[in-house]
N, C-alpha and C. Protein backbone atom coordinates (compact mmCIF):
# COMPACT_ATOMS: atom_id res chain seq x y z
N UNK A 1 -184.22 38.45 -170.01
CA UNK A 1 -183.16 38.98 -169.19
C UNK A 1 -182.05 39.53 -170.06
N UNK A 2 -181.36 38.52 -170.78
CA UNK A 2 -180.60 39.37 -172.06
C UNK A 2 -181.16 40.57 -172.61
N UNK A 3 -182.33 40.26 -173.11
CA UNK A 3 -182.76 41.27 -173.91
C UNK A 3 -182.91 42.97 -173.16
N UNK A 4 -183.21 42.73 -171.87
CA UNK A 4 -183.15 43.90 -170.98
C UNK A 4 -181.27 44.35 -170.83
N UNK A 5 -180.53 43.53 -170.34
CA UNK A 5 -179.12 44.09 -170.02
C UNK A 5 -178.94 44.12 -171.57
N UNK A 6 -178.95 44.23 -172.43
CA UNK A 6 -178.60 44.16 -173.98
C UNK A 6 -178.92 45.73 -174.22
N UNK A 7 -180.71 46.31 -173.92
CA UNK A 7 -181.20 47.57 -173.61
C UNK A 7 -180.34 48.38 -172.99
N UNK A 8 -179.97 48.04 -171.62
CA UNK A 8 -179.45 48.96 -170.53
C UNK A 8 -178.10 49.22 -171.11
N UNK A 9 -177.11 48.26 -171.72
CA UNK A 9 -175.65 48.44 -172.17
C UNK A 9 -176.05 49.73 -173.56
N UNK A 10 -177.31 49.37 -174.43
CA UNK A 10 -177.29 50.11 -175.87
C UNK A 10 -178.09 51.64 -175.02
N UNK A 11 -178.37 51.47 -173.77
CA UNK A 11 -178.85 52.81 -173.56
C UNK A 11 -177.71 53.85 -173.27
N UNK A 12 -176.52 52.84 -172.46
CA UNK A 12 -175.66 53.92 -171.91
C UNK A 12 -174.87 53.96 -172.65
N UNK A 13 -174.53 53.44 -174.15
CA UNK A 13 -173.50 53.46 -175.01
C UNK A 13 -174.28 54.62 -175.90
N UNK A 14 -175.03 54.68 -175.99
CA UNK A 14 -176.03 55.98 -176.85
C UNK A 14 -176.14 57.23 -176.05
N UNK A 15 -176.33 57.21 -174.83
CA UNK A 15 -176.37 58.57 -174.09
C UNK A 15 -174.32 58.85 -173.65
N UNK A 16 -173.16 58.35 -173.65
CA UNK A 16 -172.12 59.12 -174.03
C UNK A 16 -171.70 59.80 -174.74
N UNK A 17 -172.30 59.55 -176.22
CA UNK A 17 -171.92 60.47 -177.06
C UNK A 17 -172.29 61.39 -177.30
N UNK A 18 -174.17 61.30 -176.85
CA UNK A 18 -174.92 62.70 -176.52
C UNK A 18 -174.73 63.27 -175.83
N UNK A 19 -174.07 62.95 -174.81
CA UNK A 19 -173.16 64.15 -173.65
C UNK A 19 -171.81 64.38 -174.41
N UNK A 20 -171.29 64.07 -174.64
CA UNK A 20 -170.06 64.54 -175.78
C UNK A 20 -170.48 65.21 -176.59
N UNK A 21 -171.20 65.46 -177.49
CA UNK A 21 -172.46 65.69 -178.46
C UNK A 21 -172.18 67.57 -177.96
N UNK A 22 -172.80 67.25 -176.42
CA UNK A 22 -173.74 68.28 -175.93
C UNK A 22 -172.64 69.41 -176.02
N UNK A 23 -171.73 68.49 -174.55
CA UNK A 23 -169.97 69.52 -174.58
C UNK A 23 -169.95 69.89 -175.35
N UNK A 24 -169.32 69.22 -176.32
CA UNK A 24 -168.81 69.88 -177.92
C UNK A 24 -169.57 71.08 -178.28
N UNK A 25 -170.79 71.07 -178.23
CA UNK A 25 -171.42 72.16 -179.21
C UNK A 25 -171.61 73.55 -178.00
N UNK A 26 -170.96 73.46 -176.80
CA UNK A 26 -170.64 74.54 -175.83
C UNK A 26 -169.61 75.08 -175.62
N UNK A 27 -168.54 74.14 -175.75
CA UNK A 27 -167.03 74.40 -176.02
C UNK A 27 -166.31 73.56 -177.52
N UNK A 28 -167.20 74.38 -178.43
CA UNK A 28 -166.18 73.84 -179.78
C UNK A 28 -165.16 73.71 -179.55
N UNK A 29 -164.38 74.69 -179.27
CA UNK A 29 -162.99 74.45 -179.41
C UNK A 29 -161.75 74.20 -178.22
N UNK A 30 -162.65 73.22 -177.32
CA UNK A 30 -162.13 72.65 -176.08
C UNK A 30 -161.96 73.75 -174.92
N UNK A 31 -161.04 73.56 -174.02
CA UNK A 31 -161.14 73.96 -172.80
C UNK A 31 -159.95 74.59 -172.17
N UNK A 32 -159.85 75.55 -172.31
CA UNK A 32 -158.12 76.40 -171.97
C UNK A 32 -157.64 75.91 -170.77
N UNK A 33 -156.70 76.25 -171.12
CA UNK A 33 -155.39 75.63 -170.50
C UNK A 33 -154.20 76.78 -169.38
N UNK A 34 -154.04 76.55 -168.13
CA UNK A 34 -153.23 76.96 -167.70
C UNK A 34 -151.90 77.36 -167.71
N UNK A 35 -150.76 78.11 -168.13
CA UNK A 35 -149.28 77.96 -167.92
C UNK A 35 -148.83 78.81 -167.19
N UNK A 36 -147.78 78.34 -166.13
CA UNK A 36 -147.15 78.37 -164.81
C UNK A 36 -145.51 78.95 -165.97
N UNK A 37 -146.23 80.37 -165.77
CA UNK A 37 -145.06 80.91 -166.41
C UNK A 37 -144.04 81.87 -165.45
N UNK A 38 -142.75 82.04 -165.61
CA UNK A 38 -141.56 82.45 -164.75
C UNK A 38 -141.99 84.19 -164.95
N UNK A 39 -142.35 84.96 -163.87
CA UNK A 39 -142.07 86.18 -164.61
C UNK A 39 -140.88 87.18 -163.73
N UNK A 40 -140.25 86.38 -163.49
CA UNK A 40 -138.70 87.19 -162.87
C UNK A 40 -138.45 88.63 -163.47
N UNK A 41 -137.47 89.39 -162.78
CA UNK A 41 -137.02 89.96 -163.43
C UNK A 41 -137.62 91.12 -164.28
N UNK A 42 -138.67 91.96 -164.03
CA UNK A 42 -139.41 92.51 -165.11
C UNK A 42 -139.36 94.18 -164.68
N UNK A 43 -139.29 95.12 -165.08
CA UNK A 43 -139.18 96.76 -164.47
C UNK A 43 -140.70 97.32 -165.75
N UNK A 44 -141.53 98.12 -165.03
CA UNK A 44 -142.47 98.76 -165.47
C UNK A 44 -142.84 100.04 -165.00
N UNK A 45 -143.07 100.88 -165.97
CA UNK A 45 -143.86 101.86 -165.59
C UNK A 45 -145.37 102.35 -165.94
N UNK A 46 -145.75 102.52 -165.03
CA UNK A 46 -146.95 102.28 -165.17
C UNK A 46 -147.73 104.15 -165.20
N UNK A 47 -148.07 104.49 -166.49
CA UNK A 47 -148.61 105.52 -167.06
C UNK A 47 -149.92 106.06 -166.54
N UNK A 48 -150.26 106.78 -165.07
CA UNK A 48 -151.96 106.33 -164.24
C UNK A 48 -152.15 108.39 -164.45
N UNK A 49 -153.47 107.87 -165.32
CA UNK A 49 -155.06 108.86 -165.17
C UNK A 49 -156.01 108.56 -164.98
N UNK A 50 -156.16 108.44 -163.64
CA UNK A 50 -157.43 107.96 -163.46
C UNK A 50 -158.23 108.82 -163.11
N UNK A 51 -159.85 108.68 -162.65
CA UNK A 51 -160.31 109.67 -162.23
C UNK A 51 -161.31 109.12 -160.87
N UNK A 52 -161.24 107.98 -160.79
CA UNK A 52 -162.35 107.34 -159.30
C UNK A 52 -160.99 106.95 -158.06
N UNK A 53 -161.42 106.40 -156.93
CA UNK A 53 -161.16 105.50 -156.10
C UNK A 53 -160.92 104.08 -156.71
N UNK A 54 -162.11 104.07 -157.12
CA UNK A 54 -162.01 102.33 -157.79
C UNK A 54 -161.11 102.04 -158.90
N UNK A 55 -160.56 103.38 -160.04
CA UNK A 55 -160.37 102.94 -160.66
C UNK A 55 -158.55 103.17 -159.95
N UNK A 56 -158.50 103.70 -159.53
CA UNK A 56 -156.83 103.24 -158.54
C UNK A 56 -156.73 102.83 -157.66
N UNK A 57 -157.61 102.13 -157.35
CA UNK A 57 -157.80 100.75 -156.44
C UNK A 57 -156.87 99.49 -157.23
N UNK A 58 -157.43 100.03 -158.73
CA UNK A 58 -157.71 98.30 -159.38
C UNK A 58 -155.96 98.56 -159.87
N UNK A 59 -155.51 99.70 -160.13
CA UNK A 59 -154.51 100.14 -160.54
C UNK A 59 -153.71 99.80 -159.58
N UNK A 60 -153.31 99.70 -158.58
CA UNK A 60 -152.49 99.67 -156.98
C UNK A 60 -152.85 97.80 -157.05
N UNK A 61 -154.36 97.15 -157.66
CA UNK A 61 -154.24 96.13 -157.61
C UNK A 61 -152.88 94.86 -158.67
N UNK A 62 -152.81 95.79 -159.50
CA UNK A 62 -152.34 95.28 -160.71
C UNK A 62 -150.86 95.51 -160.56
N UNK A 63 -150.24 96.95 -159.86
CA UNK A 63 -148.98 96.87 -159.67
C UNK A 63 -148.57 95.69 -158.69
N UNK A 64 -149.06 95.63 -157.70
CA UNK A 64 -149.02 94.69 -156.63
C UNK A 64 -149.27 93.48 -156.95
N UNK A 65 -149.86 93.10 -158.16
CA UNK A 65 -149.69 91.62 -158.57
C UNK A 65 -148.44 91.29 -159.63
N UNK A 66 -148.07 92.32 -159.92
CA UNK A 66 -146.83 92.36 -160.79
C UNK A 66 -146.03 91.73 -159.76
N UNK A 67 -146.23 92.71 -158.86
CA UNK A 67 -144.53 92.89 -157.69
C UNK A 67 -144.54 90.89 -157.69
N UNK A 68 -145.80 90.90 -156.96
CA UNK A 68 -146.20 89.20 -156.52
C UNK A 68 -145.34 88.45 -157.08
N UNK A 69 -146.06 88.68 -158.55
CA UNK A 69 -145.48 87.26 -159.70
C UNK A 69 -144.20 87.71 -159.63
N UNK A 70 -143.16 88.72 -159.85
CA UNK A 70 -142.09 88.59 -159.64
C UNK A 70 -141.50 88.59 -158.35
N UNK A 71 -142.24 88.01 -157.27
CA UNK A 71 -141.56 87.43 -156.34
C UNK A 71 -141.13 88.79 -155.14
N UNK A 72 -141.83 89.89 -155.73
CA UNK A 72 -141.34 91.03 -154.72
C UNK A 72 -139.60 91.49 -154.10
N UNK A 73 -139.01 90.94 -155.14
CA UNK A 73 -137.64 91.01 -154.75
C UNK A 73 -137.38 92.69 -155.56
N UNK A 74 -136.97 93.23 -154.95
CA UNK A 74 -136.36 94.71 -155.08
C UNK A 74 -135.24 94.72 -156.05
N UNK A 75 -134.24 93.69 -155.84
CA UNK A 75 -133.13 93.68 -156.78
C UNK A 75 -133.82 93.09 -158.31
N UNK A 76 -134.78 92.40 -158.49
CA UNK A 76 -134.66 91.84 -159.48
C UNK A 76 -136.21 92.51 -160.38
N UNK A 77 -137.04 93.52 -159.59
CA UNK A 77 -138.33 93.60 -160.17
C UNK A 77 -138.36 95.50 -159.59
N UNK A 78 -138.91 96.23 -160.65
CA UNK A 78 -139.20 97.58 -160.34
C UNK A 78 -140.68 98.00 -160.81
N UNK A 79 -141.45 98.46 -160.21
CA UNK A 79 -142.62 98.90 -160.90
C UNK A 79 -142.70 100.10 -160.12
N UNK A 80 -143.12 101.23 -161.45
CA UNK A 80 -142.88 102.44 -160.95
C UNK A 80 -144.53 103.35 -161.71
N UNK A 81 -144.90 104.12 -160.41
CA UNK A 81 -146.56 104.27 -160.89
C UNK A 81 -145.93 106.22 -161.06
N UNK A 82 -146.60 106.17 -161.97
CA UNK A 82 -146.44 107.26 -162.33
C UNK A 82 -147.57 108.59 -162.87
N UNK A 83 -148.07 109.33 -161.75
CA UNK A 83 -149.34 109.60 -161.60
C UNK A 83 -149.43 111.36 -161.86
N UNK A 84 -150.43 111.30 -162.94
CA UNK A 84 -150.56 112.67 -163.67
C UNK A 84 -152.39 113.23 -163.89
N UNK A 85 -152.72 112.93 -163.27
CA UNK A 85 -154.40 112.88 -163.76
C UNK A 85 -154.90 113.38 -162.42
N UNK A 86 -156.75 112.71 -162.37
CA UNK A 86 -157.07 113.27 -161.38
C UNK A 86 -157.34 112.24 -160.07
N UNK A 87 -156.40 111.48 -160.21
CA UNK A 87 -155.82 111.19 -158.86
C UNK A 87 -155.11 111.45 -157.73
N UNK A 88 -154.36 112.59 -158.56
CA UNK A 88 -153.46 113.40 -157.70
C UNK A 88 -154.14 113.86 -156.26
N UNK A 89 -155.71 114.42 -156.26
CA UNK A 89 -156.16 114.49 -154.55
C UNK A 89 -155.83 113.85 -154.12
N UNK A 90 -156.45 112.55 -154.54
CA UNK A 90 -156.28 111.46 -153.12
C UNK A 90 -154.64 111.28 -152.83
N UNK A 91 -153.63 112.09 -153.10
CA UNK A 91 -152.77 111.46 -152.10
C UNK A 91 -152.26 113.21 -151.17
N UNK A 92 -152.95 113.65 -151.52
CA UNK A 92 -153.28 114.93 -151.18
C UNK A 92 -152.90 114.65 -149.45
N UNK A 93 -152.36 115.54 -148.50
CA UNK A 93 -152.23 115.32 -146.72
C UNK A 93 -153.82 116.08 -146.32
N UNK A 94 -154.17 116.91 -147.02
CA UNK A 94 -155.50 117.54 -146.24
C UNK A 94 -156.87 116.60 -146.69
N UNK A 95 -156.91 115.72 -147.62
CA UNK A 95 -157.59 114.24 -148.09
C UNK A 95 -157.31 113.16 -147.52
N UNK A 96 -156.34 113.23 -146.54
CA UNK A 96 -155.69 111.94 -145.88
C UNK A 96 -157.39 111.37 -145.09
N UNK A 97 -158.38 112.01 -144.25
CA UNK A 97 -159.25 111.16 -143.41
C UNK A 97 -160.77 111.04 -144.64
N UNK A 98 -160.37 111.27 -145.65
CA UNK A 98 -161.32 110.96 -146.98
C UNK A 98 -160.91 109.55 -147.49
N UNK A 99 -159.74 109.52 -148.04
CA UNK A 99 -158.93 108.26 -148.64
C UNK A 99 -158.09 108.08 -147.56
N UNK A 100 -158.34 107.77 -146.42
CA UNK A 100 -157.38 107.06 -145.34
C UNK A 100 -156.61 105.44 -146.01
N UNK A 101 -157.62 104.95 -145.90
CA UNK A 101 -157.82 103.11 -146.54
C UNK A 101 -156.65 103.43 -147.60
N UNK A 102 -157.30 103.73 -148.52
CA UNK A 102 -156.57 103.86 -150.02
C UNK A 102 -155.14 104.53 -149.84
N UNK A 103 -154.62 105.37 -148.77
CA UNK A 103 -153.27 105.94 -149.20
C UNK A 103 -152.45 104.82 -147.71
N UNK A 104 -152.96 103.98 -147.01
CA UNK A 104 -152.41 103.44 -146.12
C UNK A 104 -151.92 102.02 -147.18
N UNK A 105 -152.91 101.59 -148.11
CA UNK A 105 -152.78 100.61 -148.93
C UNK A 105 -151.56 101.15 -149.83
N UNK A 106 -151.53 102.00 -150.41
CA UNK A 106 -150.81 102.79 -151.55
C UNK A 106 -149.50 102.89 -150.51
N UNK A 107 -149.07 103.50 -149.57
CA UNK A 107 -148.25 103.43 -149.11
C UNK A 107 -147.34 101.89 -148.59
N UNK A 108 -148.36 100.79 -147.86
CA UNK A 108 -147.73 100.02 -148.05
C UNK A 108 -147.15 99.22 -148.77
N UNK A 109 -147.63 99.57 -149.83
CA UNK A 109 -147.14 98.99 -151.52
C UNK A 109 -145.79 99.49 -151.46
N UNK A 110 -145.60 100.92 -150.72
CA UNK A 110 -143.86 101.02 -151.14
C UNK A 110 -142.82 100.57 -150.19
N UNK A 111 -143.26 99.41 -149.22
CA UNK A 111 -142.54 99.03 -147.82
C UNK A 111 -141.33 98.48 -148.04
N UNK A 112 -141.50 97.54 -149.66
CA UNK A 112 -140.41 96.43 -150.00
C UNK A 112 -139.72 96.79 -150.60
N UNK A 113 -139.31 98.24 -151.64
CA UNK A 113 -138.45 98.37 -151.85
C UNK A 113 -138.95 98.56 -153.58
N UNK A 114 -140.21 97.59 -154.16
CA UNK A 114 -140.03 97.21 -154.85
C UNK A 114 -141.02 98.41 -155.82
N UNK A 115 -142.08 98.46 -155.56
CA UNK A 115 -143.30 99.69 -156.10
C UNK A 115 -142.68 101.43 -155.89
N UNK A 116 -142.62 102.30 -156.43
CA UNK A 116 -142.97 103.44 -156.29
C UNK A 116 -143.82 104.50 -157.03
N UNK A 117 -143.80 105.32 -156.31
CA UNK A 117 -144.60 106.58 -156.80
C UNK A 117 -144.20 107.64 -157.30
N UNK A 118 -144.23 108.45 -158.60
CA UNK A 118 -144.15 109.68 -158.88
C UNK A 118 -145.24 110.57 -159.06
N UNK A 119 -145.18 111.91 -159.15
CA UNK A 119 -146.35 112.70 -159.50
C UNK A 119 -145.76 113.55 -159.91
N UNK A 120 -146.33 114.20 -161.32
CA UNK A 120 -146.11 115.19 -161.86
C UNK A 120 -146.23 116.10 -161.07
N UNK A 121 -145.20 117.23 -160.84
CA UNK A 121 -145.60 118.60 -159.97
C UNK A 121 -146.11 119.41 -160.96
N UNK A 122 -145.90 119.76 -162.08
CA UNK A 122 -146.61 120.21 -163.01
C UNK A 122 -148.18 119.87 -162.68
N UNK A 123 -148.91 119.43 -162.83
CA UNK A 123 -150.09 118.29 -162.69
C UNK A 123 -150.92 118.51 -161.52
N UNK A 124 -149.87 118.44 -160.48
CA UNK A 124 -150.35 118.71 -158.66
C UNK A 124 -150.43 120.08 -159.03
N UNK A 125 -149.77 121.02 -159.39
CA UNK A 125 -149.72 122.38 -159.48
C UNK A 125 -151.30 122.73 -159.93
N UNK A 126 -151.87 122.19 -160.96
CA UNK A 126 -152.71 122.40 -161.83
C UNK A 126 -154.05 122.16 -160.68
N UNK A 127 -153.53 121.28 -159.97
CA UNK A 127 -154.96 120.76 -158.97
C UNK A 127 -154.42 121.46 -157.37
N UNK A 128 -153.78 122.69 -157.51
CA UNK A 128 -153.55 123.30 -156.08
C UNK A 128 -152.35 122.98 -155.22
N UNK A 129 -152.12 121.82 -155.31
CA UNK A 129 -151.05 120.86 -154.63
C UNK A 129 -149.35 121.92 -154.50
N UNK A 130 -148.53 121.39 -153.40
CA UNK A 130 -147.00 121.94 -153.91
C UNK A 130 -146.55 120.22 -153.43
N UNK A 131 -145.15 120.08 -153.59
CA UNK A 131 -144.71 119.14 -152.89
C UNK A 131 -144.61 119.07 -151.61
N UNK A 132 -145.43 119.88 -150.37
CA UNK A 132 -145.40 119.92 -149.15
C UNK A 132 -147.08 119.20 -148.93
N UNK A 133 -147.39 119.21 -149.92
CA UNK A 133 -148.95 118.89 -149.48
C UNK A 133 -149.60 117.52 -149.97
N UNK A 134 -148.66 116.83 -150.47
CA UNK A 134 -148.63 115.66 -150.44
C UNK A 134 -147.21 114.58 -149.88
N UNK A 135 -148.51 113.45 -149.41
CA UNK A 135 -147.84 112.41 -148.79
C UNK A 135 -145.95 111.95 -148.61
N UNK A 136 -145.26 111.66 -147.83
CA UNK A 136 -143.60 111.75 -147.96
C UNK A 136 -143.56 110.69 -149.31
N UNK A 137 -144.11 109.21 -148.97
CA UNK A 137 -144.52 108.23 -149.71
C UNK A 137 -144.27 108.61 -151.33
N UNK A 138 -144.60 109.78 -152.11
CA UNK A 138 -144.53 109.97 -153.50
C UNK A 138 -143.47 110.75 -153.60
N UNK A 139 -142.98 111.21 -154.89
CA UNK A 139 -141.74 111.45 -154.47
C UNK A 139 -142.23 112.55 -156.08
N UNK A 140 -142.13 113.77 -156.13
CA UNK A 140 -142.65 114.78 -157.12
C UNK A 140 -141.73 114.87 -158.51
N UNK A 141 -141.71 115.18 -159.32
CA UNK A 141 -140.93 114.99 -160.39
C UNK A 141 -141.47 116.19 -161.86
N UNK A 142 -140.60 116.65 -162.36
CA UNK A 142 -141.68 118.25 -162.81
C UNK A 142 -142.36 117.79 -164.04
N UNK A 143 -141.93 116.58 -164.76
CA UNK A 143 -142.76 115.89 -165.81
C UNK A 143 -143.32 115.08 -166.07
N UNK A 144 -144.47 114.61 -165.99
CA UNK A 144 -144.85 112.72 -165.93
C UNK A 144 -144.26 112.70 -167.33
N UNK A 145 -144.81 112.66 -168.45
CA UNK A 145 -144.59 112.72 -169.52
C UNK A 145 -142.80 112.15 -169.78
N UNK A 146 -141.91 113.60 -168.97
CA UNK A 146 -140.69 113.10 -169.00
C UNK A 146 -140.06 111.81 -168.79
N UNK A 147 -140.97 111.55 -167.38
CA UNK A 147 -140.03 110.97 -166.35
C UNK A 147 -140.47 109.40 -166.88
N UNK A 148 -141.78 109.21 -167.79
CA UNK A 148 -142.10 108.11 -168.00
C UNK A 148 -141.35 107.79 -169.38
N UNK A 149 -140.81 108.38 -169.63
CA UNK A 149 -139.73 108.30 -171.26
C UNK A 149 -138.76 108.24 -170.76
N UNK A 150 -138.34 108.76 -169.61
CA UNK A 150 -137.14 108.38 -168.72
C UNK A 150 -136.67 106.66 -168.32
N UNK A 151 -137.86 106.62 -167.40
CA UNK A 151 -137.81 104.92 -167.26
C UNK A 151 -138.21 103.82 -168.75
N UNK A 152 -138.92 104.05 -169.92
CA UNK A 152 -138.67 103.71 -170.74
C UNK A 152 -137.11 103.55 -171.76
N UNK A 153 -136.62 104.78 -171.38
CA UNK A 153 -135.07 104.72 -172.00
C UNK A 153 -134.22 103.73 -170.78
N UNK A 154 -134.51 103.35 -170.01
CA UNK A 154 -134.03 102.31 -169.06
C UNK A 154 -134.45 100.95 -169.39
N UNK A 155 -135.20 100.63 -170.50
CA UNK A 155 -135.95 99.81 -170.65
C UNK A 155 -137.28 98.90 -169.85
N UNK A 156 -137.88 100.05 -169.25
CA UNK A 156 -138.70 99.61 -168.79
C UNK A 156 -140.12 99.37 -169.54
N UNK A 157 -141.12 98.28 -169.33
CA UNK A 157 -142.15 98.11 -170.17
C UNK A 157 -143.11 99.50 -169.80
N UNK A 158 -143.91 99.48 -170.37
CA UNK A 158 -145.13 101.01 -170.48
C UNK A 158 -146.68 100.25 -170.15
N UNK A 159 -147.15 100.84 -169.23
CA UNK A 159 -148.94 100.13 -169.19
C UNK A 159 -149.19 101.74 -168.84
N UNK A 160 -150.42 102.17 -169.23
CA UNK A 160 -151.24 102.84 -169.30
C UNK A 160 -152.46 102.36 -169.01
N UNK A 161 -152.79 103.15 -167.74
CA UNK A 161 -153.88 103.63 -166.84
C UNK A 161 -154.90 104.83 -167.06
N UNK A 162 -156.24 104.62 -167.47
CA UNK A 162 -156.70 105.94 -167.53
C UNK A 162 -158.26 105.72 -167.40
């Protein structure tokens, strides 16, 4: 009887470390870690060439998680999309029942005060567009280039989209 519970204790004291053993050699270097960081306060502009749906989907996703983490407060957070590429159709008014979804989403992004939109008219020009033929929602501006060195001399951070 000893000699069996003596077995059973040296079996399970030998198979912990081989599961430790095992971990280890899957996560050498342990197991990351979360931090619940403050991000108040932050103004961006955000530099967008894209050329899909999806890929200013994911773009509209990322401003909108900005706004989030900073709490969507208008006074204290700005993110400003600033669009020069060939995204410019989709916010196009005669593309409106093509990208319905996508410019109803894009638009409500600017409800709070906190997201907006520019578009190069230069840019729209290049793809047919005037400022009558796109959405009220964006607001035209004759340089991306400029206007994004603009909000940088304001100190705003720079992400680039393309």
């Amino acid at each position: 009887m000893f000699r069996k519970l003596f077995a059973l204790l040296l079996a399970g004291a030998l198979a912990a470390p081989a599961a430790a053993v095992a971990e280890s050699a899957q996560a050498p270097w342990g197991k990351a870690s979360a931090k619940d960081i403050d991000y108040s306060r932050q103004e961006v502009v955000f530099d967008v060439a894209v050329d899909s749906v999806e890929r200013l989907s994911s773009v509209l996703d990322r401003a909108s998680y900005i706004s989030k983490l900073n709490g969507a407060n208008p006074f204290d957070t700005s993110v400003v999309l600033v669009l020069h590429g060939n995204e410019i159709p989709f916010f196009a008014i005669e593309n409106f029942q093509k990208h319905k979804d996508l410019m109803k989403r894009a638009n409500s992004l600017t409800m709070n005060g906190v997201i907006e939109f520019r578009m190069c008219e230069q840019a729209a020009s290049f793809h047919g567009y005037k400022p009558g033929d796109i959405h009220g929602f964006v607001t035209l501006v004759p340089m991306a280039e400029a206007e994004i060195i603009r909000y940088q001399q304001k100190g705003y951070a720079y992400l680039k989209y393309k």
